[in-house]
PDB file of N, CA and C in Angstrom:
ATOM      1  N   UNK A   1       8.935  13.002   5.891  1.00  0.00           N
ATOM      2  CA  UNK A   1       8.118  11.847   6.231  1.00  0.00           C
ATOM      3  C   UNK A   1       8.028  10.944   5.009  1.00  0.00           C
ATOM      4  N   UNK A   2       7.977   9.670   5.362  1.00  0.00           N
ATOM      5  CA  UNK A   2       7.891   8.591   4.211  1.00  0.00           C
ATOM      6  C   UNK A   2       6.769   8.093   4.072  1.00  0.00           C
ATOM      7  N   UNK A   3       5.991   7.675   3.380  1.00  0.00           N
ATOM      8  CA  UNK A   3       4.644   6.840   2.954  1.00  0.00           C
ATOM      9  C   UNK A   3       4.473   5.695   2.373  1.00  0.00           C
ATOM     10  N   UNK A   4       4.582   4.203   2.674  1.00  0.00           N
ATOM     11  CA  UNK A   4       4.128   3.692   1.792  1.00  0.00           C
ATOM     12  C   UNK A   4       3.383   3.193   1.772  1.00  0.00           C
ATOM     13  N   UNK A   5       2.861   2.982  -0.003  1.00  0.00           N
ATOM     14  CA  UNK A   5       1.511   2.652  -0.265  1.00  0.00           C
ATOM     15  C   UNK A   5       1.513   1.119  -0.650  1.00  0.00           C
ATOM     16  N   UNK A   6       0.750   0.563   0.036  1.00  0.00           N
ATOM     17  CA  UNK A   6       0.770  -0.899  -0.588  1.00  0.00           C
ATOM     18  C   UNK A   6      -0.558  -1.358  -1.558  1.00  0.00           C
ATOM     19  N   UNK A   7      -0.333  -1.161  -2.843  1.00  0.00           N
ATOM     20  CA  UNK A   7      -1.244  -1.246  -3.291  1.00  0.00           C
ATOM     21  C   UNK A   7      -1.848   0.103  -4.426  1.00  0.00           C
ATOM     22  N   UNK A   8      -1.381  -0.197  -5.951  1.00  0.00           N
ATOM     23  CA  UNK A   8      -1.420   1.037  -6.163  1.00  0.00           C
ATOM     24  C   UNK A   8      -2.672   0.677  -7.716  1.00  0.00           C
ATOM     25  N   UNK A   9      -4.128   0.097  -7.289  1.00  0.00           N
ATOM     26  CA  UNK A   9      -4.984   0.450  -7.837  1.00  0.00           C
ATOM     27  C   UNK A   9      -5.925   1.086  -7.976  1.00  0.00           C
ATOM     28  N   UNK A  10      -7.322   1.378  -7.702  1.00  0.00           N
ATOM     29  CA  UNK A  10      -7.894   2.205  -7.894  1.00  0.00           C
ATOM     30  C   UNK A  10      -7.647   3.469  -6.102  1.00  0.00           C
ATOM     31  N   UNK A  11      -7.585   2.418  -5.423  1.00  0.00           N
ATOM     32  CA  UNK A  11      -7.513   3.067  -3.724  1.00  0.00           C
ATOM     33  C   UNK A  11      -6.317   3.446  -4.012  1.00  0.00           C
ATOM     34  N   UNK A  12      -5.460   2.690  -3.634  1.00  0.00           N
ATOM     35  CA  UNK A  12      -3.796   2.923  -4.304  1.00  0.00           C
ATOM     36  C   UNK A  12      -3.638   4.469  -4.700  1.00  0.00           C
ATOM     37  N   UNK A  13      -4.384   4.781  -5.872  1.00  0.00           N
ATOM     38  CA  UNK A  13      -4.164   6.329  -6.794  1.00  0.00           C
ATOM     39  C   UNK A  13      -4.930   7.274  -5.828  1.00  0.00           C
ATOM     40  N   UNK A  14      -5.876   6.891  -5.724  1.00  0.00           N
ATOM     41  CA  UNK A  14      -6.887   8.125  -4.337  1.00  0.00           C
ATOM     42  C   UNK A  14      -5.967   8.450  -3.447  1.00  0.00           C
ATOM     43  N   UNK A  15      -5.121   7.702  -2.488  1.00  0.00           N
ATOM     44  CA  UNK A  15      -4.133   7.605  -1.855  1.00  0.00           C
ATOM     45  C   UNK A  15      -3.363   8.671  -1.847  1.00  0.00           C
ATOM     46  N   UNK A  16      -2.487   8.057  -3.236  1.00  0.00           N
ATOM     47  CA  UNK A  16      -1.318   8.866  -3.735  1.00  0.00           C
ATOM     48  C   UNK A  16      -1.935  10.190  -4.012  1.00  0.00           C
ATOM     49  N   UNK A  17      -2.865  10.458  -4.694  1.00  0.00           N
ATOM     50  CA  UNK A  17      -3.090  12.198  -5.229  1.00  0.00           C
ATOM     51  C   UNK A  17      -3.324  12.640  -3.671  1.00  0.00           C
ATOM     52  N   UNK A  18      -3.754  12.541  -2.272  1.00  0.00           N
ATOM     53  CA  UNK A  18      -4.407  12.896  -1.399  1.00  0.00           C
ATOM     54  C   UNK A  18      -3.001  12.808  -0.724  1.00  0.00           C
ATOM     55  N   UNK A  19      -1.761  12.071  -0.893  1.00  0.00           N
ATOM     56  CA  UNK A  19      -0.537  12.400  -0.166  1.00  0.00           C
ATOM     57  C   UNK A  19       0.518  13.610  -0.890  1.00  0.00           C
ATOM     58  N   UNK A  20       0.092  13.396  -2.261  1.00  0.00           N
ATOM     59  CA  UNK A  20       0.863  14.394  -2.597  1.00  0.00           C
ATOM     60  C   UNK A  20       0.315  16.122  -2.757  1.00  0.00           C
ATOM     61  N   UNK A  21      -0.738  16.243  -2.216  1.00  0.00           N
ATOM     62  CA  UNK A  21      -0.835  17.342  -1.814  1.00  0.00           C
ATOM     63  C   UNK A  21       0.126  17.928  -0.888  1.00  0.00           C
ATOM     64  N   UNK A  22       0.350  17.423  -0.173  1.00  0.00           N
ATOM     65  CA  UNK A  22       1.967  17.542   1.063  1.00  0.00           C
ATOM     66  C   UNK A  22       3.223  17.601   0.700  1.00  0.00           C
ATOM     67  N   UNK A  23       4.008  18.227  -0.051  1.00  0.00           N
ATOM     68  CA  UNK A  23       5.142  17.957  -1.227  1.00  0.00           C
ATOM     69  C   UNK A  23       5.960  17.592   0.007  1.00  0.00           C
ATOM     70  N   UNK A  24       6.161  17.490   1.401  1.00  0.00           N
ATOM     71  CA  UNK A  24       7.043  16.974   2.532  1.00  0.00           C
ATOM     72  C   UNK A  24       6.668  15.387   2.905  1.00  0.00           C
ATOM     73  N   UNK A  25       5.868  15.125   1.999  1.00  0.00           N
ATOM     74  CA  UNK A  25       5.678  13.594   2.069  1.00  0.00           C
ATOM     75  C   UNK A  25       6.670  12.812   1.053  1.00  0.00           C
ATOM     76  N   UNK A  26       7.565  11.609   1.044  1.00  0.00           N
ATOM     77  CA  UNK A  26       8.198  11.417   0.539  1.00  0.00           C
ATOM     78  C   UNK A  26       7.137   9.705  -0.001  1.00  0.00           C
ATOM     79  N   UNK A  27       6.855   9.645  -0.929  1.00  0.00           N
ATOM     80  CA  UNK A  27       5.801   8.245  -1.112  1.00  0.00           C
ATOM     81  C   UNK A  27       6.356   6.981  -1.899  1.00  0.00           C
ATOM     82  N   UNK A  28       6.291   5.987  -1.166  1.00  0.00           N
ATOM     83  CA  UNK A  28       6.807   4.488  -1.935  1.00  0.00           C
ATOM     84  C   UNK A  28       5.739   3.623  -2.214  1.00  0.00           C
ATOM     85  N   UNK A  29       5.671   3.313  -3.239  1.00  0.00           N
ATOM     86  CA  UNK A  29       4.706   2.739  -3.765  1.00  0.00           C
ATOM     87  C   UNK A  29       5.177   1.437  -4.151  1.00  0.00           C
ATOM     88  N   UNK A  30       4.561   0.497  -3.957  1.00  0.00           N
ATOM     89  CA  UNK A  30       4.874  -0.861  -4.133  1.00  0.00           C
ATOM     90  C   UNK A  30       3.162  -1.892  -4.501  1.00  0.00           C
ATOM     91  N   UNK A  31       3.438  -2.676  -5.363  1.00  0.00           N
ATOM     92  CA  UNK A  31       2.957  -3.444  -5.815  1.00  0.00           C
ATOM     93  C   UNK A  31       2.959  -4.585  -6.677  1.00  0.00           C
ATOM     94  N   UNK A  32       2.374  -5.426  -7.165  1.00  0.00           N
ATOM     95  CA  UNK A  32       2.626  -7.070  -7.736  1.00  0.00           C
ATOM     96  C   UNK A  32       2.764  -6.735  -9.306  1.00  0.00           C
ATOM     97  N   UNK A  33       1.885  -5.712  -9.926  1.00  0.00           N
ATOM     98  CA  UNK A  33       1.334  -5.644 -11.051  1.00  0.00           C
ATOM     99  C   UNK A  33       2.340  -4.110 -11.239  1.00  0.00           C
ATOM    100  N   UNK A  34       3.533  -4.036 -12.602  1.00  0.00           N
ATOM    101  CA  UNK A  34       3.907  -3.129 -13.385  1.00  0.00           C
ATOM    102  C   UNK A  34       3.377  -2.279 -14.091  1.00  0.00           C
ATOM    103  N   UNK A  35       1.780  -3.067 -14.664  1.00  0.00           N
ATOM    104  CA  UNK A  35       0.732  -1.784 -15.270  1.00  0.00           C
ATOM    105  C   UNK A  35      -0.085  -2.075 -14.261  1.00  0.00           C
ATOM    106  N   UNK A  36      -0.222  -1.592 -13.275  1.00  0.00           N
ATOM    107  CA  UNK A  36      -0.834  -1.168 -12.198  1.00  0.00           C
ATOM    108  C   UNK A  36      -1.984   0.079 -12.612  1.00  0.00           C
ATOM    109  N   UNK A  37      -2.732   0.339 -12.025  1.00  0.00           N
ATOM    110  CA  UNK A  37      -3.655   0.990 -12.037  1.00  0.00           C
ATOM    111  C   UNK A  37      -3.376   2.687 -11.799  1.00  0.00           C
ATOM    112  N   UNK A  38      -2.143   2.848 -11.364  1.00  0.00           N
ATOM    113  CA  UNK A  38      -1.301   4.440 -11.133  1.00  0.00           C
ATOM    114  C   UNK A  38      -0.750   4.486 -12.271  1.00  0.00           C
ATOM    115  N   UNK A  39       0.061   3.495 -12.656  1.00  0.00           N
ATOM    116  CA  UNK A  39       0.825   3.853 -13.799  1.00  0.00           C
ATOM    117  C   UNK A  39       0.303   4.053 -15.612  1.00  0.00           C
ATOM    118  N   UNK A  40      -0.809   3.005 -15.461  1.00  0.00           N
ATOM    119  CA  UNK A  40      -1.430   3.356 -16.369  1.00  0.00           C
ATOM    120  C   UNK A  40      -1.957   4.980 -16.354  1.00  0.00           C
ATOM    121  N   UNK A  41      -2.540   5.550 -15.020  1.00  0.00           N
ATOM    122  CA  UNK A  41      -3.048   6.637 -15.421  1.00  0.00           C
ATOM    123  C   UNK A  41      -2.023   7.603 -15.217  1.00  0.00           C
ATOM    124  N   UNK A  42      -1.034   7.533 -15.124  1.00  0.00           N
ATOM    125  CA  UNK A  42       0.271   8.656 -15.174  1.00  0.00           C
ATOM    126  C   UNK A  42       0.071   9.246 -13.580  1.00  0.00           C
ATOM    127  N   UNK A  43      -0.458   8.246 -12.462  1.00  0.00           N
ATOM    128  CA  UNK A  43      -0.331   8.828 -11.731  1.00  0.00           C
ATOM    129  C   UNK A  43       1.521   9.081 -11.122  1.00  0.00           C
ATOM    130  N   UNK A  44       2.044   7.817 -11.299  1.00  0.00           N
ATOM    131  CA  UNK A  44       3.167   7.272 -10.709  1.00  0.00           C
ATOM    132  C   UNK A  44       3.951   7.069 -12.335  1.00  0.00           C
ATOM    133  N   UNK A  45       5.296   7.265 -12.315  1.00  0.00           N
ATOM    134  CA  UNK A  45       5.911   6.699 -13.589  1.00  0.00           C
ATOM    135  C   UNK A  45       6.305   5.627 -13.337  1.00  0.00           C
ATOM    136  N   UNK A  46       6.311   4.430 -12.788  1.00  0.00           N
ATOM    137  CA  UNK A  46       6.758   3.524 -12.155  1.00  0.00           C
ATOM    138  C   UNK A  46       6.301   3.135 -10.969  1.00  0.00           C
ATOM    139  N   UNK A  47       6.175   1.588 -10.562  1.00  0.00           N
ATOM    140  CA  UNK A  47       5.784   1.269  -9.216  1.00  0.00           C
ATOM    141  C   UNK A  47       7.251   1.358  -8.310  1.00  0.00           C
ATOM    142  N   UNK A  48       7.663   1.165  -7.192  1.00  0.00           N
ATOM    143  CA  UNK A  48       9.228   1.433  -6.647  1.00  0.00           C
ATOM    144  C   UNK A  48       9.117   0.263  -5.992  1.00  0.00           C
ATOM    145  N   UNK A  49       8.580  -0.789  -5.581  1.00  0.00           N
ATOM    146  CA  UNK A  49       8.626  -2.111  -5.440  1.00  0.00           C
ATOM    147  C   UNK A  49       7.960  -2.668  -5.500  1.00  0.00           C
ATOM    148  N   UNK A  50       8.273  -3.376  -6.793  1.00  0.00           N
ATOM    149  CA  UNK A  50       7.291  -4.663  -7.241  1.00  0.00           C
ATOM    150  C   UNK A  50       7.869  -5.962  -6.822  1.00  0.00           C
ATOM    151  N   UNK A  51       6.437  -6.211  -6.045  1.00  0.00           N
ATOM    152  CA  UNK A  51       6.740  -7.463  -5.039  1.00  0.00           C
ATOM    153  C   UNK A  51       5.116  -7.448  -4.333  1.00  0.00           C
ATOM    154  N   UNK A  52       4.793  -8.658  -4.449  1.00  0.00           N
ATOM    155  CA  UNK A  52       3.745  -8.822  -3.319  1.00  0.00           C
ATOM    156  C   UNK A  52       4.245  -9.057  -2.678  1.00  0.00           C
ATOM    157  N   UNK A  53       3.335  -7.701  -1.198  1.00  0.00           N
ATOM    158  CA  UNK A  53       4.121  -7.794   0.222  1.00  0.00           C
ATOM    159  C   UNK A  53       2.985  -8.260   0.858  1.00  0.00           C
ATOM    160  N   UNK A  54       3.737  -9.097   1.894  1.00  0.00           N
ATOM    161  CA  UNK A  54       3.022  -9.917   2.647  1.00  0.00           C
ATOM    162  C   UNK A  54       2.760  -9.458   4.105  1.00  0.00           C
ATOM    163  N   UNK A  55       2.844 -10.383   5.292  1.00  0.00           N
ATOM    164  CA  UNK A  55       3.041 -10.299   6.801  1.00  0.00           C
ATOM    165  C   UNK A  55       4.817 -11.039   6.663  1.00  0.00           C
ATOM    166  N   UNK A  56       4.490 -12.020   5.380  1.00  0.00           N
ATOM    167  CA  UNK A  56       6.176 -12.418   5.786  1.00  0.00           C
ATOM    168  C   UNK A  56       7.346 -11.564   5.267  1.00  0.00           C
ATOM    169  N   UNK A  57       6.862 -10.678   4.366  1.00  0.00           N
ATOM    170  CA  UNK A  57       7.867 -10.205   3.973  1.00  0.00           C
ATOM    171  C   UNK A  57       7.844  -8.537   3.684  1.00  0.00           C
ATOM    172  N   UNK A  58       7.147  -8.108   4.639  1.00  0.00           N
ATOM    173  CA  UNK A  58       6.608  -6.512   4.744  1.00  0.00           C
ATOM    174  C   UNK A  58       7.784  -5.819   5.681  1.00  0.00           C
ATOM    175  N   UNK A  59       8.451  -6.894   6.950  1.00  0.00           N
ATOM    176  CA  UNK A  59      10.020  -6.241   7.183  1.00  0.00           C
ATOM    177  C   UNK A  59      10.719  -5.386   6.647  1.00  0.00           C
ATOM    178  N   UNK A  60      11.769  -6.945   5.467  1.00  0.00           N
ATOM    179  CA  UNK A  60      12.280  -6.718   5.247  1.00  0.00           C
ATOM    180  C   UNK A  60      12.471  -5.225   4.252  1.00  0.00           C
ATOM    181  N   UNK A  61      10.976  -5.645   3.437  1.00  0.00           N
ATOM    182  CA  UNK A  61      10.625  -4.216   2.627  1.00  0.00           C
ATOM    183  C   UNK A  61      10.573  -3.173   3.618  1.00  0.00           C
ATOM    184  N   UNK A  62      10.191  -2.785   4.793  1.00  0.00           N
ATOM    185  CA  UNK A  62      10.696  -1.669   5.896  1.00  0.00           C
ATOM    186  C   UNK A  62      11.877  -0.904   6.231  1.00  0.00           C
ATOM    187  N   UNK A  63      12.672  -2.120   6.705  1.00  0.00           N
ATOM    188  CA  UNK A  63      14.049  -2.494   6.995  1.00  0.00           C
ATOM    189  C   UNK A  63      14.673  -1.376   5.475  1.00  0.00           C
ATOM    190  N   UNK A  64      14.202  -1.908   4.517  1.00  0.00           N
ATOM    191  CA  UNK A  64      15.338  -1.263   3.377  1.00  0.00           C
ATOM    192  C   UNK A  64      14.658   0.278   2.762  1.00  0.00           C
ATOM    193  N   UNK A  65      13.148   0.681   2.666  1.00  0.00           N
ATOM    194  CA  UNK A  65      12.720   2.128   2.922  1.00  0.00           C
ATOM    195  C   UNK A  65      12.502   2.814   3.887  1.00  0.00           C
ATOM    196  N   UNK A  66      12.417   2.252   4.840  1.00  0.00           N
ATOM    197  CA  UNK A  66      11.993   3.286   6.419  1.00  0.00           C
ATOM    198  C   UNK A  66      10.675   3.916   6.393  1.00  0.00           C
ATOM    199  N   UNK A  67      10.005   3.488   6.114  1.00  0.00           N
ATOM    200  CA  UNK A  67       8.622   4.644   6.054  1.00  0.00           C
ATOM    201  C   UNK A  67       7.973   4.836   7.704  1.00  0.00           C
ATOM    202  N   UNK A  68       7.433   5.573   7.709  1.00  0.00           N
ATOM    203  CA  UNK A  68       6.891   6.143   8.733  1.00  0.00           C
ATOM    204  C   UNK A  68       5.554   5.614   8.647  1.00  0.00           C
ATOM    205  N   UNK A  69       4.952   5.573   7.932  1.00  0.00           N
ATOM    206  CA  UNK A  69       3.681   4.894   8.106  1.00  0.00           C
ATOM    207  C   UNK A  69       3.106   3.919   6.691  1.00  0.00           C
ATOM    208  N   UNK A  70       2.086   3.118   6.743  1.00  0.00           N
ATOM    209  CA  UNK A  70       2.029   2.229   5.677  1.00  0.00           C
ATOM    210  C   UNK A  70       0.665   2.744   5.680  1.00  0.00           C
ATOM    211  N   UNK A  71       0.162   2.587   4.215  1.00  0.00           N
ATOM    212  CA  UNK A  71      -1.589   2.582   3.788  1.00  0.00           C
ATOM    213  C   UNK A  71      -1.245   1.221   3.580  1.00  0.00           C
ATOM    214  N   UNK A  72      -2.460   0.169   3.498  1.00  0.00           N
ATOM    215  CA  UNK A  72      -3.094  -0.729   2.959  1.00  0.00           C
ATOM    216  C   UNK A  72      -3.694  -0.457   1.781  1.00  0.00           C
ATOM    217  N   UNK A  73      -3.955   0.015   0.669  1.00  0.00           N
ATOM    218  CA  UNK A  73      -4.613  -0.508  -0.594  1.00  0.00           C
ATOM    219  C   UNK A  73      -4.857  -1.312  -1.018  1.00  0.00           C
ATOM    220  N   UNK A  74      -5.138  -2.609  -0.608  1.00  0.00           N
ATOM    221  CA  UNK A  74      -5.382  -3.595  -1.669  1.00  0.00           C
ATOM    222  C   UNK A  74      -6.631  -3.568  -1.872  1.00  0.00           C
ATOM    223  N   UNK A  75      -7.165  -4.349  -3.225  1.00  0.00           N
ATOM    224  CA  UNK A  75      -8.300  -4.210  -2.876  1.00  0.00           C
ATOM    225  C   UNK A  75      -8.801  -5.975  -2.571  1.00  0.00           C
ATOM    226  N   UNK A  76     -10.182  -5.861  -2.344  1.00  0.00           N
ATOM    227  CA  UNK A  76     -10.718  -7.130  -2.684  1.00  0.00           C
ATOM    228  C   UNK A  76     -10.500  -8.093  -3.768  1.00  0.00           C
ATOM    229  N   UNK A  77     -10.921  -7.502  -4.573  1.00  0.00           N
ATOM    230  CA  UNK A  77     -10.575  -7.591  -6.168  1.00  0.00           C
ATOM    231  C   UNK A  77      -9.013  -8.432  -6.992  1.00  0.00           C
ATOM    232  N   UNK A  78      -8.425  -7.724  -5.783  1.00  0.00           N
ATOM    233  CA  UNK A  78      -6.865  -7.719  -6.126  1.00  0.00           C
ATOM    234  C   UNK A  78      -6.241  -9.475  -5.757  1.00  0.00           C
ATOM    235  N   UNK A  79      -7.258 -10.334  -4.487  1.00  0.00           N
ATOM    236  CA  UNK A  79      -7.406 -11.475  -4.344  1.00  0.00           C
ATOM    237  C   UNK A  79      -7.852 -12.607  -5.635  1.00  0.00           C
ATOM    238  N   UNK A  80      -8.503 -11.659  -6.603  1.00  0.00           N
ATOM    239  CA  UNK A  80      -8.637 -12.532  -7.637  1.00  0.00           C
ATOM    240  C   UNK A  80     -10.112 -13.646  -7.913  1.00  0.00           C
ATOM    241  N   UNK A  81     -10.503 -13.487  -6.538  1.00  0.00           N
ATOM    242  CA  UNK A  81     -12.144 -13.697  -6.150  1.00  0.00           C
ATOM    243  C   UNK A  81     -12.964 -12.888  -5.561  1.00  0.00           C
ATOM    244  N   UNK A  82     -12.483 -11.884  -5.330  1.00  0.00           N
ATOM    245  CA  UNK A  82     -13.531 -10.817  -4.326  1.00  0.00           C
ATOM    246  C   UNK A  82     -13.503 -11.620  -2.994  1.00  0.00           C
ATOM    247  N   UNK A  83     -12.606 -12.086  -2.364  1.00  0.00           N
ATOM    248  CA  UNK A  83     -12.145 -12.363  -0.771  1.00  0.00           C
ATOM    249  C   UNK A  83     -12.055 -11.722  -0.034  1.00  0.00           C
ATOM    250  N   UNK A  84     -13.119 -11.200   0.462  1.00  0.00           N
ATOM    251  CA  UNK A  84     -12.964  -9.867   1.520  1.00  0.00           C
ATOM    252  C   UNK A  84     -12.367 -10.840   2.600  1.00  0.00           C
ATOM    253  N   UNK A  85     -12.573 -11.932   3.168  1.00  0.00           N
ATOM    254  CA  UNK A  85     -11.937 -12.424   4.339  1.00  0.00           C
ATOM    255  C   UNK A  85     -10.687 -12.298   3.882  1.00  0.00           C
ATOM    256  N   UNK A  86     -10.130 -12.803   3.207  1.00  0.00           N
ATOM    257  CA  UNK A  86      -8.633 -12.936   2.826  1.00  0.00           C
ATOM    258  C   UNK A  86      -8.253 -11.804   3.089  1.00  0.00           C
ATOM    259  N   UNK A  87      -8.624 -10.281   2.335  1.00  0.00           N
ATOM    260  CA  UNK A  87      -8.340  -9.841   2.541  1.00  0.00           C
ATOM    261  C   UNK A  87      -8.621  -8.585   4.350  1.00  0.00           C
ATOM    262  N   UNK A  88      -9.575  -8.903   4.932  1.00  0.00           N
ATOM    263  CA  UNK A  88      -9.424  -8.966   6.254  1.00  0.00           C
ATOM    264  C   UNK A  88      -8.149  -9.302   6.955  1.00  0.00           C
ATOM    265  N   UNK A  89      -7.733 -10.735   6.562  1.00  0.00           N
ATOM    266  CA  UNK A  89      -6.412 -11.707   7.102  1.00  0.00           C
ATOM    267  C   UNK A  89      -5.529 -11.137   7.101  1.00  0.00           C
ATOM    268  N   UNK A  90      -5.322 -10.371   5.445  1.00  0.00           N
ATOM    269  CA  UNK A  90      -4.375  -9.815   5.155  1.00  0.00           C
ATOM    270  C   UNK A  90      -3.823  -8.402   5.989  1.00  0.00           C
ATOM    271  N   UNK A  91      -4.612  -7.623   6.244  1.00  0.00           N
ATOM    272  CA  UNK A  91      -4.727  -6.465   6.942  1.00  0.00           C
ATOM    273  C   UNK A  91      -4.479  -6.435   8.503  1.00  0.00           C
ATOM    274  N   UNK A  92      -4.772  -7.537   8.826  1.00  0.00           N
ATOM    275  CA  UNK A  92      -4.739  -8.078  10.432  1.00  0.00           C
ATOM    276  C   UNK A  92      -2.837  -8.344  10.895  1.00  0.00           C
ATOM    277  N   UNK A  93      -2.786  -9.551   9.815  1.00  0.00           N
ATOM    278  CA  UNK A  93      -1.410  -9.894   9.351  1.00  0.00           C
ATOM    279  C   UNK A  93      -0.113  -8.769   9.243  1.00  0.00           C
ATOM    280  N   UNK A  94      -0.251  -7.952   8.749  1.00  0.00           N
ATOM    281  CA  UNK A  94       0.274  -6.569   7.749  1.00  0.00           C
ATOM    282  C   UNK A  94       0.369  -6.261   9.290  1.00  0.00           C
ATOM    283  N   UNK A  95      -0.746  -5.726   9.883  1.00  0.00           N
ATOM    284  CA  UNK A  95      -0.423  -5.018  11.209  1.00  0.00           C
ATOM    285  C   UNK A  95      -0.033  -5.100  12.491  1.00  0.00           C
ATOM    286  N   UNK A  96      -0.121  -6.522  12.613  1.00  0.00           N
ATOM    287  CA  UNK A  96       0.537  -7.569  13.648  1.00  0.00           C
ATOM    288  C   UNK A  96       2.133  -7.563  13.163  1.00  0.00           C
ATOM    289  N   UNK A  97       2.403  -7.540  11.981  1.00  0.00           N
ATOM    290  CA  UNK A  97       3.592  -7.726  11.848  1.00  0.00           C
ATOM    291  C   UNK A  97       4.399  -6.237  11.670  1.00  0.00           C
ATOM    292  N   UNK A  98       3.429  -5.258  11.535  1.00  0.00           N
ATOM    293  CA  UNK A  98       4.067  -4.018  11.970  1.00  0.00           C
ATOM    294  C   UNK A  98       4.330  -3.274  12.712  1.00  0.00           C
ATOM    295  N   UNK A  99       3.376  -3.746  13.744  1.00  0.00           N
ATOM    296  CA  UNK A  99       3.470  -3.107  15.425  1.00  0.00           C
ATOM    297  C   UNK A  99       5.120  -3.203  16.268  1.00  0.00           C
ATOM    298  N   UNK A 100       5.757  -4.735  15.713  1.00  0.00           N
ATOM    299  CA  UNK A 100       6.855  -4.968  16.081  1.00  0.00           C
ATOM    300  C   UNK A 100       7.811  -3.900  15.032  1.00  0.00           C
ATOM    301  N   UNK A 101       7.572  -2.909  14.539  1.00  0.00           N
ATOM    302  CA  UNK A 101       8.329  -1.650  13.814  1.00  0.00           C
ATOM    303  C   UNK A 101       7.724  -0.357  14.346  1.00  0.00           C
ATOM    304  N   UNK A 102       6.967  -0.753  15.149  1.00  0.00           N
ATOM    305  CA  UNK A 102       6.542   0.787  15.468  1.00  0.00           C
ATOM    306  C   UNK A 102       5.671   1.536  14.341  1.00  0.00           C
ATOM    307  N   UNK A 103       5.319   0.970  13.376  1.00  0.00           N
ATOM    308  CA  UNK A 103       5.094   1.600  12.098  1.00  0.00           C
ATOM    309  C   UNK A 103       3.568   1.987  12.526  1.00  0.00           C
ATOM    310  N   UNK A 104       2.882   2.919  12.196  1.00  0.00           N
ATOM    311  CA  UNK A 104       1.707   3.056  12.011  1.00  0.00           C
ATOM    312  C   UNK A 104       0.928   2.276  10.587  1.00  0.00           C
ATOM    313  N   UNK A 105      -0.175   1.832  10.757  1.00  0.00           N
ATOM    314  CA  UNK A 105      -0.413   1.303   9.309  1.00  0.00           C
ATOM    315  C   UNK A 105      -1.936   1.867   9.289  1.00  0.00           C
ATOM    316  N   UNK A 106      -2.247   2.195   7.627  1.00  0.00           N
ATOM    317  CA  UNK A 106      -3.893   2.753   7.680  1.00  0.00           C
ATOM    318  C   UNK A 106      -3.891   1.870   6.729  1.00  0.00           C
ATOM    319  N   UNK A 107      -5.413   0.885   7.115  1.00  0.00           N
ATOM    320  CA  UNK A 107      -5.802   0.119   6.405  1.00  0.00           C
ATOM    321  C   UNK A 107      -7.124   0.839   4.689  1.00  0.00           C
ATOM    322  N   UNK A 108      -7.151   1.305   4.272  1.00  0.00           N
ATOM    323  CA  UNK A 108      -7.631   1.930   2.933  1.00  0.00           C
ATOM    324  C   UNK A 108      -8.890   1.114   2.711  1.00  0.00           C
ATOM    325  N   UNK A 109      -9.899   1.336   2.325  1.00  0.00           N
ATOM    326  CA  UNK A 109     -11.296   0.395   2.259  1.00  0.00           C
ATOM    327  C   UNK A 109     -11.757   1.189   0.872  1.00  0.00           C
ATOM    328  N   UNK A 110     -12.761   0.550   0.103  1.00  0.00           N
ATOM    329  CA  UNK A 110     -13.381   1.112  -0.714  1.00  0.00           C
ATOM    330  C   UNK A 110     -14.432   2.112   0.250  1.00  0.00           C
ATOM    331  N   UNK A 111     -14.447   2.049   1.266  1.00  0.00           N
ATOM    332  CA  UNK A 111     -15.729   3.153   2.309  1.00  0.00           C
ATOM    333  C   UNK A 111     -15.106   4.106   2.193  1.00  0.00           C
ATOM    334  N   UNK A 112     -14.055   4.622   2.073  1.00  0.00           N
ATOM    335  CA  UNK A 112     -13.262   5.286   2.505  1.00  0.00           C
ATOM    336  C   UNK A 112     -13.447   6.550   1.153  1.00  0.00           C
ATOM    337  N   UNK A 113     -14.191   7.722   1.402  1.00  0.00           N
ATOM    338  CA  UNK A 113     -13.931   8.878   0.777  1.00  0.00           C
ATOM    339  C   UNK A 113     -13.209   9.489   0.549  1.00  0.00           C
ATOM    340  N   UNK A 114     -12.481  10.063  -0.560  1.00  0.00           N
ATOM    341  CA  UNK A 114     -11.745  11.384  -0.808  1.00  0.00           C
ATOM    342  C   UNK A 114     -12.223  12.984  -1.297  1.00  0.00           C
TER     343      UNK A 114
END
């Protein structure tokens, strides 16, 4: 199974340690920022696509890993104003445009316990 994570800051890393308990999970991590919030903490040695992904361009990034399902991580924060609508939009967007892949997508919230 494939995973990817969109979004690899503070949710992002909760994420990742809580998928790799499953060593049959195979995890892609993608994000805008190279010192990202995983890599700084040695969660990840590297992000595996750096790129802000969008609704327009979350395809093609599909199309070329195959994942089986997507997390959402972003955070609020990550908007650069604390835009929770934006990022609402964003999440709505992301999943409208993934339904046409069949993809499952979990949207990640700061509510969200590990």
């Amino acid at each position: 199974m494939k995973a990817l994570v969109v979004g690899a800051g503070e949710l992002g890393v909760r994420v990742i340690k809580q998928l790799r308990k499953n060593p049959g999970i195979e995890i892609i991590v993608a994000d805008y920022r190279e010192d990202c919030t995983a890599v700084q903490q040695g969660i990840i040695e590297k992000v595996d696509i750096l790129e802000h992904l969008t609704p327009l361009n979350i395809g093609t990034c599909c199309d070329e890993t195959e994942p089986d399902i997507v997390f959402l991580c972003r955070e609020a924060k990550d908007w650069g104003h604390h835009d929770t609508i934006m990022a609402t939009q964003f999440v709505a967007g992301m999943e409208k445009e993934l339904a046409s892949y069949h993809i499952p997508v979990i949207p990640v919230s700061s509510l969200v316990r590990f």
